[in-house]
Protein backbone atom coordinates (compact mmCIF):
# COMPACT_ATOMS: atom_id res chain seq x y z
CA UNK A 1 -26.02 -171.66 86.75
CA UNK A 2 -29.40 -172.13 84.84
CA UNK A 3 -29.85 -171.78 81.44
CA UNK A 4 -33.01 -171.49 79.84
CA UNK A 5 -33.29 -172.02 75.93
CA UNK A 6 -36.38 -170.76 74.37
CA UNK A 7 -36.82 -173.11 71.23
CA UNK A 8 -36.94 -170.79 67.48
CA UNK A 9 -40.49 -171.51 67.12
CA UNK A 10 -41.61 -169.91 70.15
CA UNK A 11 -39.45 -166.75 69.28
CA UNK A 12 -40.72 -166.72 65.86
CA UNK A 13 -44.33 -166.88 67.49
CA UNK A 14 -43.46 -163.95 69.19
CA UNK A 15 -41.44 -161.67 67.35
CA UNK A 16 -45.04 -161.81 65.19
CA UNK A 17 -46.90 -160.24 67.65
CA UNK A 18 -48.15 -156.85 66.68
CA UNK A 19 -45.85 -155.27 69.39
CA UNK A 20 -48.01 -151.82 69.40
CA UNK A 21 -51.22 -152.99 69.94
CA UNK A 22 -49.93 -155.48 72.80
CA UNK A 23 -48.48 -152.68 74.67
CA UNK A 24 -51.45 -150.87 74.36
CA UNK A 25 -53.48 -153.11 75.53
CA UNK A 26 -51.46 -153.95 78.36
CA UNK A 27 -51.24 -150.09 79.35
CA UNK A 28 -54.83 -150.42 79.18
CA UNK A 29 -54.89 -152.93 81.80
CA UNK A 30 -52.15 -151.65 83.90
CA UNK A 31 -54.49 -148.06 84.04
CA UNK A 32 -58.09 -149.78 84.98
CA UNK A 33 -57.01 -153.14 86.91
CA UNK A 34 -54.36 -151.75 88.41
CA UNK A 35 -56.48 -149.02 89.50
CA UNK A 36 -59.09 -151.10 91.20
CA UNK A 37 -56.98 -152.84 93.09
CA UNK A 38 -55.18 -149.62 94.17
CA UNK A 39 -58.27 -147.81 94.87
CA UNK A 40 -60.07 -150.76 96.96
CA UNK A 41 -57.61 -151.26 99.02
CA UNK A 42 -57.69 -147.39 100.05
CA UNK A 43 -61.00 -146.22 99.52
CA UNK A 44 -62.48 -147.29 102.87
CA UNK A 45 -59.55 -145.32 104.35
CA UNK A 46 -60.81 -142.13 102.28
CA UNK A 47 -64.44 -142.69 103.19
CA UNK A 48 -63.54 -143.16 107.13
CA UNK A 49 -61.56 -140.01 107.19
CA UNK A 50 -63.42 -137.44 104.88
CA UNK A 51 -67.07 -137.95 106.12
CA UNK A 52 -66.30 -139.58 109.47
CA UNK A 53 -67.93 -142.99 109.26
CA UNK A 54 -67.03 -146.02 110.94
CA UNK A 55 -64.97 -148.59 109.62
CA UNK A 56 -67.82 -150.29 109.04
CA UNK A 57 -69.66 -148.25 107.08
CA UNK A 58 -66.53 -146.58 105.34
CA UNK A 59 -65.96 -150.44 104.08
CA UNK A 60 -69.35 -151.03 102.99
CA UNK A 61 -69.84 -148.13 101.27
CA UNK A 62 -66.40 -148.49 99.70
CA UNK A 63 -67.38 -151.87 98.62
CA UNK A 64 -69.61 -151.00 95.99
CA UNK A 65 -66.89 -150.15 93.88
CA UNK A 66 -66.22 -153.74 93.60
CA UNK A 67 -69.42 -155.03 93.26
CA UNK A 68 -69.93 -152.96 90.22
CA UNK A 69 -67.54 -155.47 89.00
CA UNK A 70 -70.65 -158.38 88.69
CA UNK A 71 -72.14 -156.41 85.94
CA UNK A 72 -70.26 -153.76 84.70
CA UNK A 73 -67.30 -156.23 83.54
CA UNK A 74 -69.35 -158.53 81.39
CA UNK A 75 -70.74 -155.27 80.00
CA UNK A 76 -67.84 -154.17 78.97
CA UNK A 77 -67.03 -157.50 77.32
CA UNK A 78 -70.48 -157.32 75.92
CA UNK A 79 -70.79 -153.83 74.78
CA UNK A 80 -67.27 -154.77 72.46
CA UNK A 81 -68.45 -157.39 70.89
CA UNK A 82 -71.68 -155.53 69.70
CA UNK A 83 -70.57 -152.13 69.23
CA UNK A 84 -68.80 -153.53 66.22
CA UNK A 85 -65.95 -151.63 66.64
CA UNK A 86 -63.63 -153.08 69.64
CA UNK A 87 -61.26 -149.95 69.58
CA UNK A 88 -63.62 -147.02 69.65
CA UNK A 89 -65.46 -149.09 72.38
CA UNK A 90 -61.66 -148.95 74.27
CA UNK A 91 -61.20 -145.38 74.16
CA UNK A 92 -64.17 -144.62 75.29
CA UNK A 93 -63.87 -146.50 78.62
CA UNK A 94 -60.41 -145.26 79.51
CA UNK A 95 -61.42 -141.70 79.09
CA UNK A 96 -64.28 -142.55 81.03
CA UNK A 97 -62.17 -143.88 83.75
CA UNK A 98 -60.23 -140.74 83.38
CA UNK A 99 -63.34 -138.14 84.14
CA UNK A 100 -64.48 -140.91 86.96
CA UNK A 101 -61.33 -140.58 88.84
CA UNK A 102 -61.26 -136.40 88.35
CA UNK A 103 -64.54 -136.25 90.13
CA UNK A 104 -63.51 -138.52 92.79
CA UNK A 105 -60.32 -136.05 93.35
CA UNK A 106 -62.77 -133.34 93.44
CA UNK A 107 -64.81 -134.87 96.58
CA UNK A 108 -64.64 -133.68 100.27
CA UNK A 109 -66.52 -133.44 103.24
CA UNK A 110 -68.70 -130.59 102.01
CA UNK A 111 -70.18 -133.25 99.11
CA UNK A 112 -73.10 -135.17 100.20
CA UNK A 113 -72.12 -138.75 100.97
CA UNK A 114 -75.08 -139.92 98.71
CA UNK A 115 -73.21 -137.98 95.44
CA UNK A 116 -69.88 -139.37 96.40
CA UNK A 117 -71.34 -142.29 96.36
CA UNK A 118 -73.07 -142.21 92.92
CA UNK A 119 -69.91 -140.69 91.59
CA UNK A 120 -67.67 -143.58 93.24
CA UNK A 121 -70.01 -146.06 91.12
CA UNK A 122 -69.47 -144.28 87.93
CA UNK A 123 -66.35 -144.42 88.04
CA UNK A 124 -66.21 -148.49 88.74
CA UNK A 125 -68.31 -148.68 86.07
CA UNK A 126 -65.82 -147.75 83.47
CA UNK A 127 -63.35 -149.50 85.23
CA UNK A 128 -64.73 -152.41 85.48
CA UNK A 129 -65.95 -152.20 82.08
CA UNK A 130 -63.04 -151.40 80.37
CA UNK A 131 -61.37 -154.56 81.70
CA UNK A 132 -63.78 -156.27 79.95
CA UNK A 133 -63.66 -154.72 76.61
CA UNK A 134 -59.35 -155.29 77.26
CA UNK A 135 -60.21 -158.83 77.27
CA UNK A 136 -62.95 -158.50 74.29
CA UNK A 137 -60.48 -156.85 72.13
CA UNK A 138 -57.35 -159.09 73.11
CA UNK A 139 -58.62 -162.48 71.10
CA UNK A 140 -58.33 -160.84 68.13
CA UNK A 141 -55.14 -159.19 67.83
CA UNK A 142 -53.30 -162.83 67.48
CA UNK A 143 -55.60 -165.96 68.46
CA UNK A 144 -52.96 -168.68 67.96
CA UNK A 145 -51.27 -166.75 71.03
CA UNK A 146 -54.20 -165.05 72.59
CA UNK A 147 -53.07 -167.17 76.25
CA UNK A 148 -49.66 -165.47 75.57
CA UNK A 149 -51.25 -161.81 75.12
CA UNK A 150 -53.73 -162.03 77.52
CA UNK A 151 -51.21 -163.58 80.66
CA UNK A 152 -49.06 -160.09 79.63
CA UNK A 153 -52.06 -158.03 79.79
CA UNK A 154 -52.91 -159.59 83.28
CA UNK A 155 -49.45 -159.45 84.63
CA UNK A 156 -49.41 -155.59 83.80
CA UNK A 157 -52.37 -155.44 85.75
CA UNK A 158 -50.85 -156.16 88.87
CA UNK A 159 -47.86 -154.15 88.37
CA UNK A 160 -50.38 -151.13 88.02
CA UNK A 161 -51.61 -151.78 91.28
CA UNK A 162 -48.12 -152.14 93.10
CA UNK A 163 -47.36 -149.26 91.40
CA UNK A 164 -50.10 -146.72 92.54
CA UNK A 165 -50.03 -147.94 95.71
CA UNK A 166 -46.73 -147.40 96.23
CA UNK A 167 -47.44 -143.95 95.04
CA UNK A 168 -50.34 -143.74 97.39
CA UNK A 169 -47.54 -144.13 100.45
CA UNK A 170 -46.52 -140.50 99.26
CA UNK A 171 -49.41 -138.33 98.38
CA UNK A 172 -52.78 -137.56 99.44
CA UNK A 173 -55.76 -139.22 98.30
CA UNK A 174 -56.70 -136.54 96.02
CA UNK A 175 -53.33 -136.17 94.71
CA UNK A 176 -54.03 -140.14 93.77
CA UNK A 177 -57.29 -140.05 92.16
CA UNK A 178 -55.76 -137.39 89.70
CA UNK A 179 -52.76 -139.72 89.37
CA UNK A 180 -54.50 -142.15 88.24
CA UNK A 181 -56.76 -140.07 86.20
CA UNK A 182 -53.81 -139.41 84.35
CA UNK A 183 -52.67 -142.59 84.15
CA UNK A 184 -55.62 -143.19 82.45
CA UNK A 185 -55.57 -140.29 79.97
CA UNK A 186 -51.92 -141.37 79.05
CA UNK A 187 -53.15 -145.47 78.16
CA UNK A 188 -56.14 -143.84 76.42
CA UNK A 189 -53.62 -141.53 74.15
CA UNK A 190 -51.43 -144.47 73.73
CA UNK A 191 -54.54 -146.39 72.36
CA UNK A 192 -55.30 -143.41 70.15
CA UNK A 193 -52.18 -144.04 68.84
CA UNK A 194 -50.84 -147.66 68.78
CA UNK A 195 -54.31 -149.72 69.04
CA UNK A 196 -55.93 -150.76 65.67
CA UNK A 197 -59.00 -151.93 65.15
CA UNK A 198 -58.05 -155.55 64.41
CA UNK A 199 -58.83 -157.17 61.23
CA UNK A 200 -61.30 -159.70 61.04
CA UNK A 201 -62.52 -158.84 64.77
CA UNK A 202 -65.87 -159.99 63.57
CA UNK A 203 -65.80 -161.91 61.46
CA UNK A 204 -67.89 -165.50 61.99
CA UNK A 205 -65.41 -167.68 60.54
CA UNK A 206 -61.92 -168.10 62.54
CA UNK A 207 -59.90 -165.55 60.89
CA UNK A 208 -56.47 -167.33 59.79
CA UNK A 209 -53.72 -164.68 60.67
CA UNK A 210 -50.28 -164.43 60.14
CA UNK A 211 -49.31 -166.33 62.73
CA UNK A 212 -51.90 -169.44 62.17
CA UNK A 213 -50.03 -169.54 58.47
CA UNK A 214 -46.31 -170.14 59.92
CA UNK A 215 -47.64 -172.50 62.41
CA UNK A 216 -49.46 -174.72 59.93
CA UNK A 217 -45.84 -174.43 57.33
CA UNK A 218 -43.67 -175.52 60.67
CA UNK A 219 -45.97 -178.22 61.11
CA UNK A 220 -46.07 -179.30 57.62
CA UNK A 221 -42.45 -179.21 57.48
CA UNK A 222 -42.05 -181.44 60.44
CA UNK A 223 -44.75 -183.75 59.05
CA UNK A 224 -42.61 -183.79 55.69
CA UNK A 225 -39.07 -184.42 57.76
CA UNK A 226 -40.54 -187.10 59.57
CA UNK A 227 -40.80 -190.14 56.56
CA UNK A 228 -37.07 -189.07 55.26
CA UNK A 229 -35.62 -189.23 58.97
CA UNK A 230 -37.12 -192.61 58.71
């Protein structure tokens, strides 16, 4: 048997995480990463079948939802940090990404490839950008343990995309795209809800939180235990 023992300063570290806004955020990520890696891996699948392309040209044309991602992701990092308000910027990208996928539930054969197209990239635009703006907001809910909130954030992510996939395996394609329309509508409520804007977001000098101060006493402390060990 293994036992793992997770030392009192690392649970301290963590029970001071603002638990809300970290489970926002990661609902964020699980609705728009999670998405694109759903919807890429079955969009050329939906192209082929409702306008009768070729596999080649159903992939390519399904491709440009991820090469959105080259421009529309730093964007979204971008637009955060100047909007100067990292929460409203949020919202606005996962309701985005909701309306995005109900248009794409809406297509069929009697839509013009050319619109399906255009609407396809407007959708991977708030996608893409709100992983960005995730990742802009996610440094200042806790710096100190930003690598700890952001690995959650990605992990969630991929669970997304195992989860609508596996979702996928039961419905039709426009059943999914208002699946995860509403998947998106629900992280964008919970954001409404449990995401604040977080204090000191923009500050230009490091912005000592909570959680810098009871590092800095531990290792005080420990500096302070160290000459009467001796």
């Amino acid at each position: 048997m293994v036992v793992f023992v997770i030392p009192p300063q690392a649970l301290s570290t963590l029970g001071a995480i603002p638990g809300a806004a970290v489970a926002a955020l990661n609902s964020t990520y699980f609705a728009n990463f999670g998405a694109e890696l759903a919807v890429v891996s079955m969009l050329p699948m939906f192209f082929e079948e409702t306008w009768g392309l070729t596999a080649a040209a159903a992939g390519l044309i399904a491709a440009s939802f991820a090469f959105v991602n080259l421009v529309a992701r730093p964007m979204g990092g971008l637009v955060s940090d100047r909007m100067g308000n990292r929460r409203f910027v949020m919202l606005s990208y996962m309701f985005g990404i909701g309306i995005g996928f109900v248009l794409m539930a809406l297509l069929n054969s009697n839509w013009p490839l050319i619109i399906a197209i255009a609407i396809t990239i407007f959708t991977s635009f708030f996608v893409q950008g709100a992983e960005g703006a995730t990742f802009g907001i996610i440094p200042s809910i806790k710096r100190r343990i930003t690598g700890q909130i952001s690995g959650m954030a990605g992990a969630y992510g991929n669970v997304g995309a195992v989860v609508y996939l596996t979702i996928f395996t039961f419905v039709t394609p426009t059943q999914f795209f208002y699946i995860i329309a509403g998947g998106a509508f629900l992280s964008w409520l919970i954001c409404l809800i449990w995401l604040k804007e977080p204090e000191g977001a923009f500050d230009e000098e490091y912005y000592v939180s909570s959680v810098d101060r009871m590092i800095e006493e531990q290792e005080l402390a420990a500096a302070q235990a160290k000459p009467q060990q001796g």
